[in-house]
Protein backbone atom coordinates (compact mmCIF):
# COMPACT_ATOMS: atom_id res chain seq x y z
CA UNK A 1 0.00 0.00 0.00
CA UNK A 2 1.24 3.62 -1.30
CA UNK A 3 1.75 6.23 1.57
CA UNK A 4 1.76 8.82 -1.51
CA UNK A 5 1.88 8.02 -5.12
CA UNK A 6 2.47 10.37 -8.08
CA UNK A 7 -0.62 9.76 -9.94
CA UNK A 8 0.72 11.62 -13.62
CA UNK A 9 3.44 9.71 -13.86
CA UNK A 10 1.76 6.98 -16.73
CA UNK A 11 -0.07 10.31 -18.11
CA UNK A 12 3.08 11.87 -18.62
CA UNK A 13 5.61 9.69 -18.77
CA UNK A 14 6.30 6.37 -20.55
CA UNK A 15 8.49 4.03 -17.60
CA UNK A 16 11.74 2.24 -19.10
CA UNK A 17 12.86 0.73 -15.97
CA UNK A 18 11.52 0.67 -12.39
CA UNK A 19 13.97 0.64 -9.20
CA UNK A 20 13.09 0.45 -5.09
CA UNK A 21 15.33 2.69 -3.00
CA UNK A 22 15.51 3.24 0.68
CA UNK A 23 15.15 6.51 1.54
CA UNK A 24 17.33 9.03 4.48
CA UNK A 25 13.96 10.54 6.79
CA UNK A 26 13.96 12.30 10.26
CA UNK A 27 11.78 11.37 12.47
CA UNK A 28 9.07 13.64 11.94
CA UNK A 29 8.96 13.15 8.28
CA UNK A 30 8.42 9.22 8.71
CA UNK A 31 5.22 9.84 10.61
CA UNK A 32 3.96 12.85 8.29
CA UNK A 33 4.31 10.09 5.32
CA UNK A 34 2.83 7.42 7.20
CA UNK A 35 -0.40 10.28 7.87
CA UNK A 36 0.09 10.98 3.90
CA UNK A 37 1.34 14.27 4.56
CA UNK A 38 3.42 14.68 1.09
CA UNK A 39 3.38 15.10 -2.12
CA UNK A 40 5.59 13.70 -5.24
CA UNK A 41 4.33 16.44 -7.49
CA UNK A 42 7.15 17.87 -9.81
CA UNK A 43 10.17 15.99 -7.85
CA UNK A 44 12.95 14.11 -9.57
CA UNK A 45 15.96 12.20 -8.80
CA UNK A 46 19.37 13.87 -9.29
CA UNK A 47 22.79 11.82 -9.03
CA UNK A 48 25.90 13.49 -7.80
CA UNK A 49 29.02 12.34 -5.87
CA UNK A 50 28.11 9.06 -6.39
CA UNK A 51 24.82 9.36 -4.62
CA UNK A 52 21.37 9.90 -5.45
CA UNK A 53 18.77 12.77 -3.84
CA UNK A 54 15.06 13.23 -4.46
CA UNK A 55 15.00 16.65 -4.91
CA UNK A 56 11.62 18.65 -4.86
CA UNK A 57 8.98 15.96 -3.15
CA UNK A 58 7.13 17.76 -0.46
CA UNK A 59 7.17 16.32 3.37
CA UNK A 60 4.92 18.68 5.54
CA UNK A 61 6.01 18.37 9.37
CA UNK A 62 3.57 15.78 11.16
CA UNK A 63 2.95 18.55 14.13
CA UNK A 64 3.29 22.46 12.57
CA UNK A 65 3.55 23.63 16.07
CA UNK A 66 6.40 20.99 17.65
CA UNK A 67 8.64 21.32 14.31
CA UNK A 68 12.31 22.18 14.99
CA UNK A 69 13.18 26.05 13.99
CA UNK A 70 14.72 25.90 10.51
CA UNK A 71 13.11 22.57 9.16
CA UNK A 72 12.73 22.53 5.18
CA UNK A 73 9.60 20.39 4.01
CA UNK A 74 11.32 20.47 0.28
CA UNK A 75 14.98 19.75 1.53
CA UNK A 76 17.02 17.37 -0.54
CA UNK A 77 16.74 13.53 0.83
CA UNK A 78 19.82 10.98 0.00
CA UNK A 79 18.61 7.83 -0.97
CA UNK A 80 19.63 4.54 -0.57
CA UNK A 81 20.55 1.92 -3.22
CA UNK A 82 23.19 -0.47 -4.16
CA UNK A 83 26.55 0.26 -6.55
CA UNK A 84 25.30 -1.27 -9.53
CA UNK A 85 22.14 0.27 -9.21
CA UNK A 86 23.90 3.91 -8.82
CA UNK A 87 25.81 3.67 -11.93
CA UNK A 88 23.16 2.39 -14.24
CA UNK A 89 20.63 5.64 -13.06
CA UNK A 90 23.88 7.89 -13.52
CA UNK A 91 24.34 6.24 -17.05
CA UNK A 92 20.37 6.49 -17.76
CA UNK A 93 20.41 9.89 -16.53
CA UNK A 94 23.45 11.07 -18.78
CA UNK A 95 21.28 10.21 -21.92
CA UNK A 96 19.45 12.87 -23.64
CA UNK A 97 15.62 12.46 -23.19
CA UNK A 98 15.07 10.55 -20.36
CA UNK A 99 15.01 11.52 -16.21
CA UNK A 100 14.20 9.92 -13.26
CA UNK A 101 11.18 10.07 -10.73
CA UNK A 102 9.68 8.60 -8.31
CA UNK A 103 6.24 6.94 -8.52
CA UNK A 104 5.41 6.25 -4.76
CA UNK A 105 6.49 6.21 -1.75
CA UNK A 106 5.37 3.06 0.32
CA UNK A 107 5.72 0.92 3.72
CA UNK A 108 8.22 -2.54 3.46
CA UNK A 109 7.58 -3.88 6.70
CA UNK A 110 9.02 -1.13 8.98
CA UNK A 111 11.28 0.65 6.46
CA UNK A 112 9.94 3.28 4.18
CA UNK A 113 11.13 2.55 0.63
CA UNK A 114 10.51 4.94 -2.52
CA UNK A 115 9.56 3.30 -6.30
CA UNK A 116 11.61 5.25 -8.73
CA UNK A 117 11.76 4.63 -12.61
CA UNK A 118 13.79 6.30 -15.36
CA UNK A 119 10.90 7.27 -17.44
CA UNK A 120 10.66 9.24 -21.36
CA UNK A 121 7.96 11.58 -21.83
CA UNK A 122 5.50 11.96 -23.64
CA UNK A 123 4.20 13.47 -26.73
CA UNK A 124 1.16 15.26 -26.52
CA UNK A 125 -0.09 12.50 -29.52
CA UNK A 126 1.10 9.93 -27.44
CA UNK A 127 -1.30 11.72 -23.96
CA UNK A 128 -4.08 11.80 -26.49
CA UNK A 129 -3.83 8.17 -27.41
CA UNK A 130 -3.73 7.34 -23.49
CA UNK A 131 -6.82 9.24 -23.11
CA UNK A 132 -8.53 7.91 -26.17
CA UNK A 133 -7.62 4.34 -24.45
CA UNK A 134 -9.02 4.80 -20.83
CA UNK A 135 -12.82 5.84 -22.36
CA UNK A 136 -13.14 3.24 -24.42
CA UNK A 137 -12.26 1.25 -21.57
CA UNK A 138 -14.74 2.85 -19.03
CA UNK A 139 -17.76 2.69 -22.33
CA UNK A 140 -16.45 -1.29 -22.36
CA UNK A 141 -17.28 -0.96 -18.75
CA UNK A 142 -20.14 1.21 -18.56
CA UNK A 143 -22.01 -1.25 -21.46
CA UNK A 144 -20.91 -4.64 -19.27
CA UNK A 145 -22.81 -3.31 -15.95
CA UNK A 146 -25.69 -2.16 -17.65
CA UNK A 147 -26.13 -5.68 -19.86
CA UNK A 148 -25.68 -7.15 -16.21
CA UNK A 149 -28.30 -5.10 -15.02
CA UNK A 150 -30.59 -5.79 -17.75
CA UNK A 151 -30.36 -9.72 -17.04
CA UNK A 152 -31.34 -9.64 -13.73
């Protein structure tokens, strides 16, 4: 189950490859996610130094009043993932046309993990396509309840 998800990213995006990272929280910001206080709106993955930050995702404190002075809901967080893993996203993120997001952030038994993918976006033919594909399969939909309906 998704603590917060980035619901565009299949409307805007076409996902190449799909990793799991842990991800470097204080306290407070591990309770916020697990109220759903965040968002994944407009943040990306950046590699330097031979790490990897989520830069721009949104973690509001859990209590506004008991936050420490000087605390930054859209600070930088490290995340955690293997060697191999590093240097393929730093190669994938080198090439012209594709970036990196992440798609949700989630509960693995007591760790927080986030779903990132190094995604290509889309045209605006392709978006329209996409669209074109989700009514005709809520009028697919739509036509199988109501012939249900009209057998019973």
């Amino acid at each position: 189950m998704a603590l917060i998800e980035n619901k565009k990213i299949y409307f805007n995006y076409e996902v190449l490859t799909r990793y799991e990272a842990g991800i470097e929280l204080l306290g407070l910001e591990v309770k916020s996610l697990r109220g759903g206080r965040g968002s994944l709106e407009g943040s990306h993955v950046t590699v330097r130094g031979g790490e990897a930050f989520l830069v721009g995702a949104t973690i509001n404190p859990y209590q506004p009043g008991n936050t420490e002075e000087g605390y930054d809901p859209m600070r930088n967080r490290r995340l955690i993932l293997t060697k191999p893993e590093l240097a393929e996203i730093a190669a994938q993120e080198s090439k012209k046309g594709l970036t990196i997001v992440p798609i949700s952030v989630y509960n693995k038994k007591r760790k927080i993990k986030v779903e990132i993918a190094i995604v290509r976006g889309k045209k605006t033919q392709d978006k329209r396509e996409t669209i074109k594909k989700r009514e005709a399969g809520r009028d697919i939909l739509r036509d199988l309840k109501f012939l249900r309906s009209e057998a019973s």
